[in-house]
Protein backbone atom coordinates (compact mmCIF):
# COMPACT_ATOMS: atom_id res chain seq x y z
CA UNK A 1 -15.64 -10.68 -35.28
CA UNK A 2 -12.45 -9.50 -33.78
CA UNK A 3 -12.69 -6.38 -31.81
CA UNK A 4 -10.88 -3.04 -32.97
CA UNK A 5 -12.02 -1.21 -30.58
CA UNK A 6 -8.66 -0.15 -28.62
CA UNK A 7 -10.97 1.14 -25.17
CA UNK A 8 -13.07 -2.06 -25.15
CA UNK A 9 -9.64 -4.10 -25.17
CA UNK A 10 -8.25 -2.53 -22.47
CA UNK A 11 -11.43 -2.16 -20.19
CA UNK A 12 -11.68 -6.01 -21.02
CA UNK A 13 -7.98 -6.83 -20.04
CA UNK A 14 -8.31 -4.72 -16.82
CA UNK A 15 -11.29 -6.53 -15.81
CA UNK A 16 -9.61 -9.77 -16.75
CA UNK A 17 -6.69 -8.45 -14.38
CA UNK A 18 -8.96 -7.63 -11.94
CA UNK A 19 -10.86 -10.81 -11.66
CA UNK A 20 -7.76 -12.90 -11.23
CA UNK A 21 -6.21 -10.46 -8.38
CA UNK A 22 -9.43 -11.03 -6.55
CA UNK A 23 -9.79 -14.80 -6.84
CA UNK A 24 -6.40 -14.91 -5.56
CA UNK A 25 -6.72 -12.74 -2.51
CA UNK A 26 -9.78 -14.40 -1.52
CA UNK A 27 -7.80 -17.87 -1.85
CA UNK A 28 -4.80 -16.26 -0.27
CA UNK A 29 -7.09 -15.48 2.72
CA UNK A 30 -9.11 -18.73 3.06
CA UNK A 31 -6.39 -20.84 2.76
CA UNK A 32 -3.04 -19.32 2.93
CA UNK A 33 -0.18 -18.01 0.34
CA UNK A 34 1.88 -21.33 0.11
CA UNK A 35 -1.08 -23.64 -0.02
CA UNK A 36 -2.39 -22.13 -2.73
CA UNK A 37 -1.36 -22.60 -6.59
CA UNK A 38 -1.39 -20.17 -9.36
CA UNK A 39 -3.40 -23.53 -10.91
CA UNK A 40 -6.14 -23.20 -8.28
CA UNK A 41 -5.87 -19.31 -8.54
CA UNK A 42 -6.62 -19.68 -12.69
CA UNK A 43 -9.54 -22.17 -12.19
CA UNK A 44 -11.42 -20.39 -9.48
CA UNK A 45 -10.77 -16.85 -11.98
CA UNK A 46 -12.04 -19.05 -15.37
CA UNK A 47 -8.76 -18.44 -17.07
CA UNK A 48 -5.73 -20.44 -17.89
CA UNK A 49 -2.44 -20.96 -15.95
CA UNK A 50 -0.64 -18.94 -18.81
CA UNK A 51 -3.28 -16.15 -18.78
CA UNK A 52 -2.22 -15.89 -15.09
CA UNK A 53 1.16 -15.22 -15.49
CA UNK A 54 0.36 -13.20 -18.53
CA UNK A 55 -1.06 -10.80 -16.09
CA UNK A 56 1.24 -11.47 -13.09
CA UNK A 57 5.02 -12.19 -13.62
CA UNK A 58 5.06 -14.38 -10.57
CA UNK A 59 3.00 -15.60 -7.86
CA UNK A 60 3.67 -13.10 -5.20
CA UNK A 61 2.42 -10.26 -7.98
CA UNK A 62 -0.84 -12.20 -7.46
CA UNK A 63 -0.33 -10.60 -3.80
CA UNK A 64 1.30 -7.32 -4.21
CA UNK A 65 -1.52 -6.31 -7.57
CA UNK A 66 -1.49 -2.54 -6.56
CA UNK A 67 2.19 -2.10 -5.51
CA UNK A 68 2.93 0.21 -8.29
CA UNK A 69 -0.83 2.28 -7.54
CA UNK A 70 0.16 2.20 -3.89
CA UNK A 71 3.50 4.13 -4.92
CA UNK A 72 1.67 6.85 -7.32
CA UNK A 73 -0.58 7.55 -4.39
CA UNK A 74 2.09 7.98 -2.15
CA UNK A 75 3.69 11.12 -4.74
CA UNK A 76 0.83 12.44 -5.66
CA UNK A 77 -0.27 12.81 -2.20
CA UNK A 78 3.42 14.39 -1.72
CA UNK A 79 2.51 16.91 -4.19
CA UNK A 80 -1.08 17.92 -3.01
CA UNK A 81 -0.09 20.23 -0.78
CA UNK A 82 -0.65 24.56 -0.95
CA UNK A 83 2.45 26.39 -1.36
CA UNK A 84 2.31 27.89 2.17
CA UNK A 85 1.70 24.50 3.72
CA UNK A 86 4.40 21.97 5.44
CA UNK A 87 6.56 19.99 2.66
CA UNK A 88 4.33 16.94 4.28
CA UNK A 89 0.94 17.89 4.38
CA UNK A 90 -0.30 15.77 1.18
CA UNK A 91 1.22 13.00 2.93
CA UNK A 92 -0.37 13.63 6.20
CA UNK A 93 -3.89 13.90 4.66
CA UNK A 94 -3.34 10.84 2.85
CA UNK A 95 -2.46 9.05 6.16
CA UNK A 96 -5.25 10.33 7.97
CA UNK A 97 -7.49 9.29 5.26
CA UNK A 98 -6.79 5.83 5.34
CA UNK A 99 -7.63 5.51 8.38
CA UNK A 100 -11.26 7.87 8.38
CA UNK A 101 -13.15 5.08 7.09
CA UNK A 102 -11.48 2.01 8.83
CA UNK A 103 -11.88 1.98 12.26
CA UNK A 104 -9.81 -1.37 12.91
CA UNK A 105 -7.44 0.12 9.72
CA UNK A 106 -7.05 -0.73 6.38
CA UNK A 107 -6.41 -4.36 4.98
CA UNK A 108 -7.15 -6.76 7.23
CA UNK A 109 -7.35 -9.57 5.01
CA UNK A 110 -4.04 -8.16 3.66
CA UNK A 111 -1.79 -8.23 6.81
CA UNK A 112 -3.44 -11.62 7.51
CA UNK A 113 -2.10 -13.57 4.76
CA UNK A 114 1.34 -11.62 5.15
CA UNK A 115 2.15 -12.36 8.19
CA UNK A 116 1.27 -15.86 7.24
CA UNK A 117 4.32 -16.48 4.51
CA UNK A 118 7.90 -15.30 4.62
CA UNK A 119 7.95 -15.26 1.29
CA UNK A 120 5.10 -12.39 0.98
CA UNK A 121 6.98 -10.47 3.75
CA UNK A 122 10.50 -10.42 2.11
CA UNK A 123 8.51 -9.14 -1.38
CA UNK A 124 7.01 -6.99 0.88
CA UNK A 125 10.42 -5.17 2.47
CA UNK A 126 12.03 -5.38 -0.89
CA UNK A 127 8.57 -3.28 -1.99
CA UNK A 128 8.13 -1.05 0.94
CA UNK A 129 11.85 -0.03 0.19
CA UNK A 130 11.18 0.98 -3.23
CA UNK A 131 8.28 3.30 -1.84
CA UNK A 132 10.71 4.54 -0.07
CA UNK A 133 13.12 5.45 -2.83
CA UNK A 134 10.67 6.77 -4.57
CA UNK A 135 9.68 9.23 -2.28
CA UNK A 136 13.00 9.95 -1.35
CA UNK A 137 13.35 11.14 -4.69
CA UNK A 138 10.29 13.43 -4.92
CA UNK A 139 11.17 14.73 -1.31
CA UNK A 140 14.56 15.70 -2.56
CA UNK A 141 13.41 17.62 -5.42
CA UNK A 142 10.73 19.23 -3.43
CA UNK A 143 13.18 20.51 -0.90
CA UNK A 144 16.31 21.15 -3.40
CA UNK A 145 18.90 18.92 -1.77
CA UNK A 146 22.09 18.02 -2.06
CA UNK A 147 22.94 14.97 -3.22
CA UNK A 148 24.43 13.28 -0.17
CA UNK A 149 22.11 15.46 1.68
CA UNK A 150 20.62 12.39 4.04
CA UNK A 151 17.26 14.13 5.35
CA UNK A 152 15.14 13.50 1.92
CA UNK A 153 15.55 9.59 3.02
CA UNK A 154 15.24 10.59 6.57
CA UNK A 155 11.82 11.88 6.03
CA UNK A 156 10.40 9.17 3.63
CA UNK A 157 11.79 6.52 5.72
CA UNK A 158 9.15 8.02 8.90
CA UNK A 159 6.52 8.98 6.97
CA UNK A 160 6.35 5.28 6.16
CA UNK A 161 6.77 4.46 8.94
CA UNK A 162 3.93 6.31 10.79
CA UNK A 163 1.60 3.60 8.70
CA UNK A 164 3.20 1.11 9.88
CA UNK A 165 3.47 2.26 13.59
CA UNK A 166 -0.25 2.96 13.27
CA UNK A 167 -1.50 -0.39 11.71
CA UNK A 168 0.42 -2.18 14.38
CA UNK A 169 -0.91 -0.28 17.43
CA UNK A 170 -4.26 -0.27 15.85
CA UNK A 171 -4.61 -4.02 16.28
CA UNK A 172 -2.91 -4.10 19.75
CA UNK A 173 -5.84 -1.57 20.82
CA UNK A 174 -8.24 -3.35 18.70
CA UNK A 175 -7.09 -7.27 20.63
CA UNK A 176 -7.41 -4.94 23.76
CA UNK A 177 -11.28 -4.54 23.26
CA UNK A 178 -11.05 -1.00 22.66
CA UNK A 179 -14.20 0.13 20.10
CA UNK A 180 -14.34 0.90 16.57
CA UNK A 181 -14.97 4.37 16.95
CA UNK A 182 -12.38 5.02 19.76
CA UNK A 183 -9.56 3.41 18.12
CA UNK A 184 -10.18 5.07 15.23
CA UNK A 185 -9.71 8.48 16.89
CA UNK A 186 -6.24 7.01 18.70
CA UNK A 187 -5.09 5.98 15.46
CA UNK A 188 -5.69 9.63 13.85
CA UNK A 189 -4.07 11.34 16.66
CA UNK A 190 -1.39 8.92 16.69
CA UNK A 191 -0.51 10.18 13.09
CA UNK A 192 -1.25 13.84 13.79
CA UNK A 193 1.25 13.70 16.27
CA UNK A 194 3.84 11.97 14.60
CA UNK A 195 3.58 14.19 11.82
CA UNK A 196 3.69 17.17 14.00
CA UNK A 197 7.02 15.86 15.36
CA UNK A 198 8.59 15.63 11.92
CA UNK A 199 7.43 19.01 10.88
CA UNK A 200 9.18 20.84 14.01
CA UNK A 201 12.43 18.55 12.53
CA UNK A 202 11.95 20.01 9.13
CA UNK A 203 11.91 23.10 10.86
């Protein structure tokens, strides 16, 4: 019987998505990026090669699954903020959240298999910069700039940065030896203060 039910198709494509993003990852981790195939990546998900690409353009989209979710999050943490607050509060929380629960940081497996394939990390500039853009964009409107007005890029530009300064000094603490609980707390003041230094430049 063929289903008609419009809900049920998409929860079941979703899933589908879902379960081939995760085989790959877990691949992508145990074995490496290149040394994997999208063949190996459909058998270990029970689908076919062409359901694969169905779902994921090409391989690296295997990789970068939540690229477009990552971006939403980063604007709609732009916009949580109370009128009376800094133009980058949302953002701040949203940094400082990531980090809460992850004393060693978020992604591990993630930055593993990057760093792994120059392939991953050229997708991954080319991805980071269209963040970027986007938040230039909703920084811009937020603040009423002019066009060639440079500090809406100025400001997304560091406040992506301050996740990236913060993942990378979170595993130079975490090689160090330096516990869980006590990195966790450098990494939060790390962003607190880097924050605090672009809010006295906004100001």
């Amino acid at each position: 019987m063929e289903d008609t039910d419009p809900g049920l198709r998409e929860r079941k494509k979703r899933a589908t998505r879902q379960r081939i993003a995760d085989a790959a990852i877990e691949l992508f981790a145990a074995r490496g990026f290149d040394q994997t195939t999208v063949a190996e990546v459909a058998a270990a998900s029970d689908v076919s090669v062409k359901t694969v690409f169905n779902y994921f353009p090409a391989k690296e989209d295997l990789f970068f699954d939540r690229a477009d979710e990552v971006e939403q999050r980063w604007l709609i943490a732009l916009a949580d903020r109370l009128p009376e607050e800094s133009i980058l509060a949302g953002l701040r929380r949203r940094a400082l959240f990531r980090f809460s629960d992850h004393p060693n940081g978020p992604g591990g497996h993630f930055r593993k298999v990057l760093a792994g394939s120059t392939t991953l990390q050229a997708r991954g500039q080319q991805m980071w910069a269209d963040h970027e853009d986007a938040l230039t964009l909703g920084l811009a409107e937020l603040l009423g700039t002019a066009p060639d007005d440079p500090t809406p890029r100025v400001l997304a530009h560091q406040t992506l940065s301050v996740h990236s300064m913060t993942v990378r000094m979170v595993d130079i603490w975490t090689r160090a030896g330096i516990p869980g609980p006590e990195v966790r707390e450098r990494a939060l003041g790390l962003i607190n203060r880097s924050f605090d230094i672009l809010d006295r430049g906004l100001a």
